[in-house]
ModelCIF file with pLDDT and N, C-alpha, C, O atoms, coordinates in Angstrom:
data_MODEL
#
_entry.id   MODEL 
#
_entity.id                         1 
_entity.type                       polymer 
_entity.pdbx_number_of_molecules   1 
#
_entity_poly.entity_id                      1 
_entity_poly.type                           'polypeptide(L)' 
_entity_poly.nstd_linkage                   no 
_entity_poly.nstd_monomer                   no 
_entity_poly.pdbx_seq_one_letter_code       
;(UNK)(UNK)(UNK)(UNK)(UNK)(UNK)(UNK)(UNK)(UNK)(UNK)(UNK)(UNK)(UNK)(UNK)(UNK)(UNK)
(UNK)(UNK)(UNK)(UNK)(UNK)(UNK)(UNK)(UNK)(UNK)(UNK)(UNK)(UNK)(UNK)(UNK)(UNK)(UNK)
(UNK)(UNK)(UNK)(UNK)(UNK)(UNK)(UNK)(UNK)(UNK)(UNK)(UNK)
;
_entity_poly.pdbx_seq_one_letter_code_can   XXXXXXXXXXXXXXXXXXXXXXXXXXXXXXXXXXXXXXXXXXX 
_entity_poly.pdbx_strand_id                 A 
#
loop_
_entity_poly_seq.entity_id 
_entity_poly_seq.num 
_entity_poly_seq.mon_id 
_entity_poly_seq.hetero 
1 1  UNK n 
1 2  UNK n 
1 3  UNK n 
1 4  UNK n 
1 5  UNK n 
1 6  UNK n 
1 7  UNK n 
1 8  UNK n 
1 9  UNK n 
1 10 UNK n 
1 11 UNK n 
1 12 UNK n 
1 13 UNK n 
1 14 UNK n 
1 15 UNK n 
1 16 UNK n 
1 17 UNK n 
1 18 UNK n 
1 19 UNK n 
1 20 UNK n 
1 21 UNK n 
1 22 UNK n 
1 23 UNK n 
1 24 UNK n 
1 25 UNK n 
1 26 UNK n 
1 27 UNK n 
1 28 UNK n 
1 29 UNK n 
1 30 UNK n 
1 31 UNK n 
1 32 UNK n 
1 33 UNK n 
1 34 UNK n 
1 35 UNK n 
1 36 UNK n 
1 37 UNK n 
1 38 UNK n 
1 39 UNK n 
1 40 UNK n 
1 41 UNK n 
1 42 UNK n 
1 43 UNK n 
#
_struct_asym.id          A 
_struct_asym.entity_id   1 
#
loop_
_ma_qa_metric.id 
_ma_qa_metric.mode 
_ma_qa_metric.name 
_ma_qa_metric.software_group_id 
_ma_qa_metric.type 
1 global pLDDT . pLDDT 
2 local  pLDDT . pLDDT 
#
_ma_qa_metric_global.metric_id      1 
_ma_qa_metric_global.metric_value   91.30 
_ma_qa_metric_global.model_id       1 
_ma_qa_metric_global.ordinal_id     1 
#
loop_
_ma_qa_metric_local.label_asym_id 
_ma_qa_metric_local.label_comp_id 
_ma_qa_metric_local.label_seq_id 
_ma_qa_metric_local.metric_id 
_ma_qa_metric_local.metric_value 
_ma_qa_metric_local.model_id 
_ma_qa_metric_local.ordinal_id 
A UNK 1  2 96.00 1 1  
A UNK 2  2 93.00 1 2  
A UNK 3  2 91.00 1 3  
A UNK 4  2 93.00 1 4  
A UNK 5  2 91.00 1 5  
A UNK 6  2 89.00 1 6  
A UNK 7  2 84.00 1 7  
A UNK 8  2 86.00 1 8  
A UNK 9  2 90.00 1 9  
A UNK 10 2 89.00 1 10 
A UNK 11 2 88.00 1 11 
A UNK 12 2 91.00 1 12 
A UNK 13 2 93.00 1 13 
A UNK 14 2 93.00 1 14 
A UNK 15 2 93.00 1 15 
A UNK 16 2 95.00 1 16 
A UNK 17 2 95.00 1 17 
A UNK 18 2 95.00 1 18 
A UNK 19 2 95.00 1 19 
A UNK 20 2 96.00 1 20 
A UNK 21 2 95.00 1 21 
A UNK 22 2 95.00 1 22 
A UNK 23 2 96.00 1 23 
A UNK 24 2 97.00 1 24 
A UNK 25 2 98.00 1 25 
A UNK 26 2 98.00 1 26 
A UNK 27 2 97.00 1 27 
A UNK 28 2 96.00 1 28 
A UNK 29 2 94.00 1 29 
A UNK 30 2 92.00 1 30 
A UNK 31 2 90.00 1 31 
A UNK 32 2 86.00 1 32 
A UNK 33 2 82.00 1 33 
A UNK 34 2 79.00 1 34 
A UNK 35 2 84.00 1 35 
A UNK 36 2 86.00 1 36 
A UNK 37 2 86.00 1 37 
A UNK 38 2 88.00 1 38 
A UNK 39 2 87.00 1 39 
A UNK 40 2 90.00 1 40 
A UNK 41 2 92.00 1 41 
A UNK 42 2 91.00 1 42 
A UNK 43 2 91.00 1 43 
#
loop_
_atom_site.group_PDB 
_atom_site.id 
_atom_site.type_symbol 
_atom_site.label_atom_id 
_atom_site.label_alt_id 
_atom_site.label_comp_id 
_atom_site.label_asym_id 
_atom_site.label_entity_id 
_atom_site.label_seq_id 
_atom_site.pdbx_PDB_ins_code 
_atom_site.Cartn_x 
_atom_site.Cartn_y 
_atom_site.Cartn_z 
_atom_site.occupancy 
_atom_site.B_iso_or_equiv 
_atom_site.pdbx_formal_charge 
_atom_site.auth_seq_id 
_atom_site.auth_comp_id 
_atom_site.auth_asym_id 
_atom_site.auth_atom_id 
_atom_site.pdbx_PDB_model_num 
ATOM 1   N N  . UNK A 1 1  ? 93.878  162.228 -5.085 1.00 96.00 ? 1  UNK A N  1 
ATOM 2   C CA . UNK A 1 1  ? 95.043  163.096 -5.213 1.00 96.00 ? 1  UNK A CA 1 
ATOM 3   C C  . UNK A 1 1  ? 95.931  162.957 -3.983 1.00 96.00 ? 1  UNK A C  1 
ATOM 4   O O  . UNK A 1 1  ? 95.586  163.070 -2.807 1.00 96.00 ? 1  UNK A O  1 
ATOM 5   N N  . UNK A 1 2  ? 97.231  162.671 -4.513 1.00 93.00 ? 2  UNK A N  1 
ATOM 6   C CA . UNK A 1 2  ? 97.909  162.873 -3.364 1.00 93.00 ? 2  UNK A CA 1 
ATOM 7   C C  . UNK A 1 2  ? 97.926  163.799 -2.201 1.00 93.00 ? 2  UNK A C  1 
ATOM 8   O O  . UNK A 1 2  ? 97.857  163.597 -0.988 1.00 93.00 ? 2  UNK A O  1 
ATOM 9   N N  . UNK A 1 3  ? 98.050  165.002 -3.011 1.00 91.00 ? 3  UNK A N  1 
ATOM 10  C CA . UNK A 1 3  ? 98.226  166.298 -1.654 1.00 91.00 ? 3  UNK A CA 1 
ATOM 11  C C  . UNK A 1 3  ? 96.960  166.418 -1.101 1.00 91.00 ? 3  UNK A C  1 
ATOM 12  O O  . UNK A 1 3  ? 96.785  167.287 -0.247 1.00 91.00 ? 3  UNK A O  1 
ATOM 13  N N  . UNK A 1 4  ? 95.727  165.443 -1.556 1.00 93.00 ? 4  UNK A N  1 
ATOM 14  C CA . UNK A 1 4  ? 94.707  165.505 -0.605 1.00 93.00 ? 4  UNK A CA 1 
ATOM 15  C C  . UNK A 1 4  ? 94.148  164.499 0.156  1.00 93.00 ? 4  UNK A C  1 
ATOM 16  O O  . UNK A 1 4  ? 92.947  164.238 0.230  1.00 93.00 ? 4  UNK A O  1 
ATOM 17  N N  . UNK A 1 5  ? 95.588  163.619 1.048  1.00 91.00 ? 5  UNK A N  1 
ATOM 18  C CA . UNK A 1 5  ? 95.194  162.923 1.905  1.00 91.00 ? 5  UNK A CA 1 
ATOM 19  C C  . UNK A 1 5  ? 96.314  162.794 3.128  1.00 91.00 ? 5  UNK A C  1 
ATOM 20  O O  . UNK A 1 5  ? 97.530  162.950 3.020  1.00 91.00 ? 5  UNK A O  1 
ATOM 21  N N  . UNK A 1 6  ? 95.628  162.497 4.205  1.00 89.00 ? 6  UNK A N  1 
ATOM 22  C CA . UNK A 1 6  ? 96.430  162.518 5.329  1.00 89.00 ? 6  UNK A CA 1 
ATOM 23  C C  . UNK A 1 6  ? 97.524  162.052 5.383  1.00 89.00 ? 6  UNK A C  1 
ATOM 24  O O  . UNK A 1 6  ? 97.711  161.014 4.748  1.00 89.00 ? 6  UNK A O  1 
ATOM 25  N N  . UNK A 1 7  ? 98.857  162.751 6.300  1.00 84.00 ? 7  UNK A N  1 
ATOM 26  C CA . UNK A 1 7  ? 99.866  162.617 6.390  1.00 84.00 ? 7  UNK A CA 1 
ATOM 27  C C  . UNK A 1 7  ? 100.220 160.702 7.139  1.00 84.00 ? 7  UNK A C  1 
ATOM 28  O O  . UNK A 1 7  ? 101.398 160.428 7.365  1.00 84.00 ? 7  UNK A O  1 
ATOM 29  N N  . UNK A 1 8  ? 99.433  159.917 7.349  1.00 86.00 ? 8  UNK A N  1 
ATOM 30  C CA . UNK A 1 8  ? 99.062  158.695 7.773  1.00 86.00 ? 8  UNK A CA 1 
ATOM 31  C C  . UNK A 1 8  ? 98.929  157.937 6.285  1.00 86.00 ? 8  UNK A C  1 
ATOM 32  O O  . UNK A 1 8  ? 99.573  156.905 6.097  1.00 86.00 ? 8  UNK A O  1 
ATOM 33  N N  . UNK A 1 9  ? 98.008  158.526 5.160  1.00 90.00 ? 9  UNK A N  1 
ATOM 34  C CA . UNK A 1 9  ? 97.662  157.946 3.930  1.00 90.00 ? 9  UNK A CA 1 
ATOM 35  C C  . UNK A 1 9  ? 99.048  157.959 2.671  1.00 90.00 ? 9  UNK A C  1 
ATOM 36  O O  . UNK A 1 9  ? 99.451  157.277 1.728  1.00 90.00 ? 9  UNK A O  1 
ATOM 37  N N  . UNK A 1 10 ? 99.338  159.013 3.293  1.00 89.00 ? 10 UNK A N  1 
ATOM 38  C CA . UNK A 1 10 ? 100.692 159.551 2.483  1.00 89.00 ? 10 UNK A CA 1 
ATOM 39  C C  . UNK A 1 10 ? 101.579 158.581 2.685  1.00 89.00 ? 10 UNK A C  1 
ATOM 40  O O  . UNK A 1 10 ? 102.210 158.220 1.691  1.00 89.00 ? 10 UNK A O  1 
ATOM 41  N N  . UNK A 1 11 ? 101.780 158.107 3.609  1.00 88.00 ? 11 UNK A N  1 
ATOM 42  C CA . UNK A 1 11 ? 102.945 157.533 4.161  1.00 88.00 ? 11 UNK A CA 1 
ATOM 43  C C  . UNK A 1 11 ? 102.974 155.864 3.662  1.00 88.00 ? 11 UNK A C  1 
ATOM 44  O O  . UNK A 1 11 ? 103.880 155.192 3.170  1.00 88.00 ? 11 UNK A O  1 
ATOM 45  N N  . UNK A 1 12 ? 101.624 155.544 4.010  1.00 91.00 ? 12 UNK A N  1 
ATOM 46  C CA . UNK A 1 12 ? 100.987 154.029 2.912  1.00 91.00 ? 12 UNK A CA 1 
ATOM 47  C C  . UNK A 1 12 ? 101.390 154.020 1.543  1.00 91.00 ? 12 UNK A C  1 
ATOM 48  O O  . UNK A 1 12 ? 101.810 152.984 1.028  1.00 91.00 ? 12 UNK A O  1 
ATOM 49  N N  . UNK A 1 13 ? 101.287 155.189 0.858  1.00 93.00 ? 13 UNK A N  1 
ATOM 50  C CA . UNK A 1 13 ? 101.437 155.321 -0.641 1.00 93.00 ? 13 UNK A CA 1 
ATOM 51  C C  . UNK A 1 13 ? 103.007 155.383 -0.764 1.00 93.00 ? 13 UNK A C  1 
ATOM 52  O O  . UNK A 1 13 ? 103.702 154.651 -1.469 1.00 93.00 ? 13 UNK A O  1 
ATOM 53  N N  . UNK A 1 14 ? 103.471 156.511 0.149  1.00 93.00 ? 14 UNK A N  1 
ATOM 54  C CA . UNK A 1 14 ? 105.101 155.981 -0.590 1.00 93.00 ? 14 UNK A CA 1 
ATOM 55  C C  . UNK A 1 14 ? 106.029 154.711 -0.184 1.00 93.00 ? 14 UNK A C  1 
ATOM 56  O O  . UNK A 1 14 ? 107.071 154.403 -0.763 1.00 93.00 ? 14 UNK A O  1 
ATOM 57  N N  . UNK A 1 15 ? 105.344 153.907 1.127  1.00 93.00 ? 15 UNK A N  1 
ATOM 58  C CA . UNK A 1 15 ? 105.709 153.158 1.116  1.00 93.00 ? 15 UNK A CA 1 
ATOM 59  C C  . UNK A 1 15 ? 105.138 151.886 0.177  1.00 93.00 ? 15 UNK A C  1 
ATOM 60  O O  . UNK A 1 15 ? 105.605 150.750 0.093  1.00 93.00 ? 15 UNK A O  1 
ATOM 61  N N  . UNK A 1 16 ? 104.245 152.327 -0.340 1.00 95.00 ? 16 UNK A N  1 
ATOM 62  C CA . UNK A 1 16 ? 103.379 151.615 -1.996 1.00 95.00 ? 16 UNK A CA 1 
ATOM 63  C C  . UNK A 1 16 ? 104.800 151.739 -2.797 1.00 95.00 ? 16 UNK A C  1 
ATOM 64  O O  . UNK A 1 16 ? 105.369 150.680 -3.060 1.00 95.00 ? 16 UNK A O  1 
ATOM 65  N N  . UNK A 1 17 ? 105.335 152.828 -3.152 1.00 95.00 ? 17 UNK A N  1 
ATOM 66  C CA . UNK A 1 17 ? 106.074 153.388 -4.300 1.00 95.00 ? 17 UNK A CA 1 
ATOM 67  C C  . UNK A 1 17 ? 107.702 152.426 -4.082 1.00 95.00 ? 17 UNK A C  1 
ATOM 68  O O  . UNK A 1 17 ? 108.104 151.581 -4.882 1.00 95.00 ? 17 UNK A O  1 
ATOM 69  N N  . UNK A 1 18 ? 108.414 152.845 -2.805 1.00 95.00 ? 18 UNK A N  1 
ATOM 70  C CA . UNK A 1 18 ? 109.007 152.051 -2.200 1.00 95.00 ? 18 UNK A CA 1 
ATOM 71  C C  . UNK A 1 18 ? 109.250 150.286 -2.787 1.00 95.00 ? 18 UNK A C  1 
ATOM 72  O O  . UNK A 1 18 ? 110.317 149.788 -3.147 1.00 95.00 ? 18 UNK A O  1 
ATOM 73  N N  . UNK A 1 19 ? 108.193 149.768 -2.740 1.00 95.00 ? 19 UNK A N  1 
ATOM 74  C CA . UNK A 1 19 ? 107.914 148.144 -2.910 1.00 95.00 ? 19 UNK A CA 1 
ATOM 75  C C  . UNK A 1 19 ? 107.507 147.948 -4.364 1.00 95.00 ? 19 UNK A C  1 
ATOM 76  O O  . UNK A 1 19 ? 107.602 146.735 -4.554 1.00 95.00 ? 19 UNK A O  1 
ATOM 77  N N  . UNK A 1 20 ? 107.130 148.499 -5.403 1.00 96.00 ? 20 UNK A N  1 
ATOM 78  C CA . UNK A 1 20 ? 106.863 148.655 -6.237 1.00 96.00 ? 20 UNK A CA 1 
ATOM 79  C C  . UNK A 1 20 ? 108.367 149.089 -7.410 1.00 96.00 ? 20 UNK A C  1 
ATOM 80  O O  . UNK A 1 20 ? 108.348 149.092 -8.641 1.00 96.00 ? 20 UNK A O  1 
ATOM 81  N N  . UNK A 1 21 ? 109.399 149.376 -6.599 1.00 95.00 ? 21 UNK A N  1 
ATOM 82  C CA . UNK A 1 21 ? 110.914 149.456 -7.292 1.00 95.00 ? 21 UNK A CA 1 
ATOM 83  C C  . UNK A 1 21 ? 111.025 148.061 -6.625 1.00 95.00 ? 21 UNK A C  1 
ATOM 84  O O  . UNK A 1 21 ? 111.430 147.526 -7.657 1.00 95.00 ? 21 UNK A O  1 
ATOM 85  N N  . UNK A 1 22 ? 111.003 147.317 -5.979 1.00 95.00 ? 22 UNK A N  1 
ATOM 86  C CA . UNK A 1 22 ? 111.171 145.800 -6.427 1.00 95.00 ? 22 UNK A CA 1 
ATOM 87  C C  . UNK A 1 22 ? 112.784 145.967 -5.212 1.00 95.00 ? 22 UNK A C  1 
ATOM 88  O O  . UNK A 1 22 ? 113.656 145.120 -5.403 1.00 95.00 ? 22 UNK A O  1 
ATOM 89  N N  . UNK A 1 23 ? 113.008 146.889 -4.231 1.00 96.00 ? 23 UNK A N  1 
ATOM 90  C CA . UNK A 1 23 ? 114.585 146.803 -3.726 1.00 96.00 ? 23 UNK A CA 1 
ATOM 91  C C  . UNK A 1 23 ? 114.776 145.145 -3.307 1.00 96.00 ? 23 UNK A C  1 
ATOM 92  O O  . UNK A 1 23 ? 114.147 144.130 -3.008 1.00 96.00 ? 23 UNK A O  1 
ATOM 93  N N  . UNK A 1 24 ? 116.213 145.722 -3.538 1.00 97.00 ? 24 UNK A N  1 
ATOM 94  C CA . UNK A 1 24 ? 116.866 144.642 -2.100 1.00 97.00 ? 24 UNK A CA 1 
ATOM 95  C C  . UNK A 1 24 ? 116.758 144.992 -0.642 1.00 97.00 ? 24 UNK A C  1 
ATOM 96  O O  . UNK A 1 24 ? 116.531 144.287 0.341  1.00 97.00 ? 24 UNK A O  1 
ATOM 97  N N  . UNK A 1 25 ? 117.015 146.443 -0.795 1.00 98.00 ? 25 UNK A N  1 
ATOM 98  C CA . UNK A 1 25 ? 116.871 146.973 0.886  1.00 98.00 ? 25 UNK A CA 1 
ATOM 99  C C  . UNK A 1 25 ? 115.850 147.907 0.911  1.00 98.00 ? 25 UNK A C  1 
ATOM 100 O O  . UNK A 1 25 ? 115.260 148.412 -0.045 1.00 98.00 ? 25 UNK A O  1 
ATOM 101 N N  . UNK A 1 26 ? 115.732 148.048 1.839  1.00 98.00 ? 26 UNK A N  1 
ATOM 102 C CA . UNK A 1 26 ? 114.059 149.304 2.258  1.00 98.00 ? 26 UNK A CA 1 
ATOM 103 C C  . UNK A 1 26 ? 114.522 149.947 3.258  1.00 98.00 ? 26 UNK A C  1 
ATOM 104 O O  . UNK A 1 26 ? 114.189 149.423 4.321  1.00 98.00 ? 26 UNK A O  1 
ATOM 105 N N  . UNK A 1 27 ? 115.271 151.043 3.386  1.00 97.00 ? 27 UNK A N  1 
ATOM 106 C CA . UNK A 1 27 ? 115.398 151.927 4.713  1.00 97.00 ? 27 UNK A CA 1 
ATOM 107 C C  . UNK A 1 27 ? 114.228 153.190 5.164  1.00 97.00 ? 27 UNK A C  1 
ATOM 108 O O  . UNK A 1 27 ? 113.961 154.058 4.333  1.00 97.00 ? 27 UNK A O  1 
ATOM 109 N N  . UNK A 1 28 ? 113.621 153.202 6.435  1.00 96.00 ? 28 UNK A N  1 
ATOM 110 C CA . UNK A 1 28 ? 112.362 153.695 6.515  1.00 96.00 ? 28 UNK A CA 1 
ATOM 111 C C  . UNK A 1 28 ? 112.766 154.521 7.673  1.00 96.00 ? 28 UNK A C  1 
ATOM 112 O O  . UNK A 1 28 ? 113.004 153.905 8.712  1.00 96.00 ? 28 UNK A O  1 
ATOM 113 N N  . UNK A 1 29 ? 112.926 156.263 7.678  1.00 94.00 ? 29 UNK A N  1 
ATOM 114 C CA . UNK A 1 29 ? 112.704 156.594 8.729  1.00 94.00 ? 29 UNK A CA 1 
ATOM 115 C C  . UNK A 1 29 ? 111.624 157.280 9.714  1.00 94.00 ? 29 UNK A C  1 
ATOM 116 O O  . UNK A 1 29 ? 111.036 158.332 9.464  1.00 94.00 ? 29 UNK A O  1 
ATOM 117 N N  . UNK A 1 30 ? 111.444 156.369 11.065 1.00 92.00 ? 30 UNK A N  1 
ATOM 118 C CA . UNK A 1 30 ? 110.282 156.718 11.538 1.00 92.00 ? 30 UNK A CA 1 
ATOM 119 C C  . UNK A 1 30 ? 109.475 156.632 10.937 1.00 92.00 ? 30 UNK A C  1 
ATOM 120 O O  . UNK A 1 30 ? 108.847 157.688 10.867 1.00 92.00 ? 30 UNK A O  1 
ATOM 121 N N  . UNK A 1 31 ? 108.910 155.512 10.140 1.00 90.00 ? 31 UNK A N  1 
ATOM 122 C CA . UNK A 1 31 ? 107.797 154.956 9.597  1.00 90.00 ? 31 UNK A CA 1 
ATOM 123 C C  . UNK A 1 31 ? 106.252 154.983 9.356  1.00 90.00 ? 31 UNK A C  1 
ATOM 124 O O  . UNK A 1 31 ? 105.452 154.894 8.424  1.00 90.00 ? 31 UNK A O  1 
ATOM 125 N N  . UNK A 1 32 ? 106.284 155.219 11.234 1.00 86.00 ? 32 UNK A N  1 
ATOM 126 C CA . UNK A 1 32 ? 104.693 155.294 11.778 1.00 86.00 ? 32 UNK A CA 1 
ATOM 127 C C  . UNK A 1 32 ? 104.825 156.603 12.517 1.00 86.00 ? 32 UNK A C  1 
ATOM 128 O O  . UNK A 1 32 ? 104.014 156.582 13.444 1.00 86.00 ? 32 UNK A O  1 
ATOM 129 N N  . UNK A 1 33 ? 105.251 157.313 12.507 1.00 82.00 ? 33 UNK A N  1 
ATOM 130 C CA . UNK A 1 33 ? 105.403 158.867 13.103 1.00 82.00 ? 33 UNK A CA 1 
ATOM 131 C C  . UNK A 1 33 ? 103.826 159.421 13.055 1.00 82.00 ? 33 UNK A C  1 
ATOM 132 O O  . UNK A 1 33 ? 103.315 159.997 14.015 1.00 82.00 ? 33 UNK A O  1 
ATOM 133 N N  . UNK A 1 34 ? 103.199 159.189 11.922 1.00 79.00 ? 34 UNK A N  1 
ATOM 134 C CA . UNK A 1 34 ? 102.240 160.095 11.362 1.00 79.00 ? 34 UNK A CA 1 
ATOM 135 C C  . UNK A 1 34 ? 100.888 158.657 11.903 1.00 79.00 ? 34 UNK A C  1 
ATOM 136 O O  . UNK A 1 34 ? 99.801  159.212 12.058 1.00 79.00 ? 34 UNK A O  1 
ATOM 137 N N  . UNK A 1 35 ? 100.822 157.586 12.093 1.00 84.00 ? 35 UNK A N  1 
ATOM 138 C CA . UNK A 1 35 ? 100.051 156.405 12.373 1.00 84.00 ? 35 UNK A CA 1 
ATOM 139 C C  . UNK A 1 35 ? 99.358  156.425 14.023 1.00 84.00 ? 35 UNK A C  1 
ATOM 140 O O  . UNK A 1 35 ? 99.777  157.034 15.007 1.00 84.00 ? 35 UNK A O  1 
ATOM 141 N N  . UNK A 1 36 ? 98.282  155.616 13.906 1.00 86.00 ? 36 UNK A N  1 
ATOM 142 C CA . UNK A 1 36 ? 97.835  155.977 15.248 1.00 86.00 ? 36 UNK A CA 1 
ATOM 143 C C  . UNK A 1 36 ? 98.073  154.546 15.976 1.00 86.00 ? 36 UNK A C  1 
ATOM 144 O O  . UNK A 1 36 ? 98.274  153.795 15.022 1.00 86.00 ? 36 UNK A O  1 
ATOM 145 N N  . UNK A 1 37 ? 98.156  153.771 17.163 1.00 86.00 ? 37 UNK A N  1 
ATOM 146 C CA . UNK A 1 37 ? 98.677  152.952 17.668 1.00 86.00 ? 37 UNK A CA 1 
ATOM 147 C C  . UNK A 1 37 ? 98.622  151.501 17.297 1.00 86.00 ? 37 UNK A C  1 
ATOM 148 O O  . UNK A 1 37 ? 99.526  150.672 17.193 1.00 86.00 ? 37 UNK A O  1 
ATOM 149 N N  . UNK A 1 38 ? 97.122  151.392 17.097 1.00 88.00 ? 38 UNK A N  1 
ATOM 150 C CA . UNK A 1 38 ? 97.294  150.193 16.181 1.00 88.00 ? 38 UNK A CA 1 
ATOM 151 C C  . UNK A 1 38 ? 97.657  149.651 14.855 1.00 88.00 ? 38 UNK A C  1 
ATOM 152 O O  . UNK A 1 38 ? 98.064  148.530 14.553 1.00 88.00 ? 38 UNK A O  1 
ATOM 153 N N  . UNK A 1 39 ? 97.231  151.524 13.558 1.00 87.00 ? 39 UNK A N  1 
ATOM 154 C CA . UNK A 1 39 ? 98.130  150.846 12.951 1.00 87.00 ? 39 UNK A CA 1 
ATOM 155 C C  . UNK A 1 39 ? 100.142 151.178 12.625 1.00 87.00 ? 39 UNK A C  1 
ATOM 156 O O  . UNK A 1 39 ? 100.743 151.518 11.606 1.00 87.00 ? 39 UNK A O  1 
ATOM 157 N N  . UNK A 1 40 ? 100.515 150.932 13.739 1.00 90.00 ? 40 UNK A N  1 
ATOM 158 C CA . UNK A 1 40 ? 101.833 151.141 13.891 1.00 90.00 ? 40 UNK A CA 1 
ATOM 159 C C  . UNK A 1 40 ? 101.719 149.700 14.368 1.00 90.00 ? 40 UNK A C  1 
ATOM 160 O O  . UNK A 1 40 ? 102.793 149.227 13.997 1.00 90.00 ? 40 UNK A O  1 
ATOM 161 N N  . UNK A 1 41 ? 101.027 148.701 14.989 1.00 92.00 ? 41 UNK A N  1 
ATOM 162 C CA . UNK A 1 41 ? 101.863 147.682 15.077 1.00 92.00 ? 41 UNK A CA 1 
ATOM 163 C C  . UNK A 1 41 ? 100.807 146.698 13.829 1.00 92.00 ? 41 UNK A C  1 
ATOM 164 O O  . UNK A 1 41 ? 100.942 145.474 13.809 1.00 92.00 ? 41 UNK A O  1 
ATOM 165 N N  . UNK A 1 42 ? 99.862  147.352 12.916 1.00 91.00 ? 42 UNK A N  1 
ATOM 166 C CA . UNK A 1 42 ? 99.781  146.631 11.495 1.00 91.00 ? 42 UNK A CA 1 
ATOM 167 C C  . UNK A 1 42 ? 101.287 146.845 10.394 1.00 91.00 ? 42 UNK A C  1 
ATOM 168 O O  . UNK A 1 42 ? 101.805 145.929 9.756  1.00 91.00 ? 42 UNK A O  1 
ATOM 169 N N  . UNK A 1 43 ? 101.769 148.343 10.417 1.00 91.00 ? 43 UNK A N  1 
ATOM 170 C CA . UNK A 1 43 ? 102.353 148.645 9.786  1.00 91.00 ? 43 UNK A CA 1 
ATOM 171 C C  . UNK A 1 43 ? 103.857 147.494 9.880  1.00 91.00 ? 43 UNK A C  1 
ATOM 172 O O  . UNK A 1 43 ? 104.817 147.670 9.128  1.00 91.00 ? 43 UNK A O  1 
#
């Protein structure tokens, strides 16, 4: 369930949802806000 995972897991999934409309552009703000250091430079 969504509303039962971390604000880090959340953020994976809509950027799932994001890539999954297929854009031309992807605007992301503050991306890794909620990520812990390494994965902000996986992300």
């Amino acid at each position: 369930r969504f509303s039962e995972m971390s604000d880090g897991q959340r953020q994976r999934i809509l950027l799932a949802r994001a890539l999954v409309q297929q854009p031309e552009l992807l605007l992301l703000d503050e991306p890794s806000a909620f990520l812990d250091v390494g994965a902000r430079v996986d992300l």
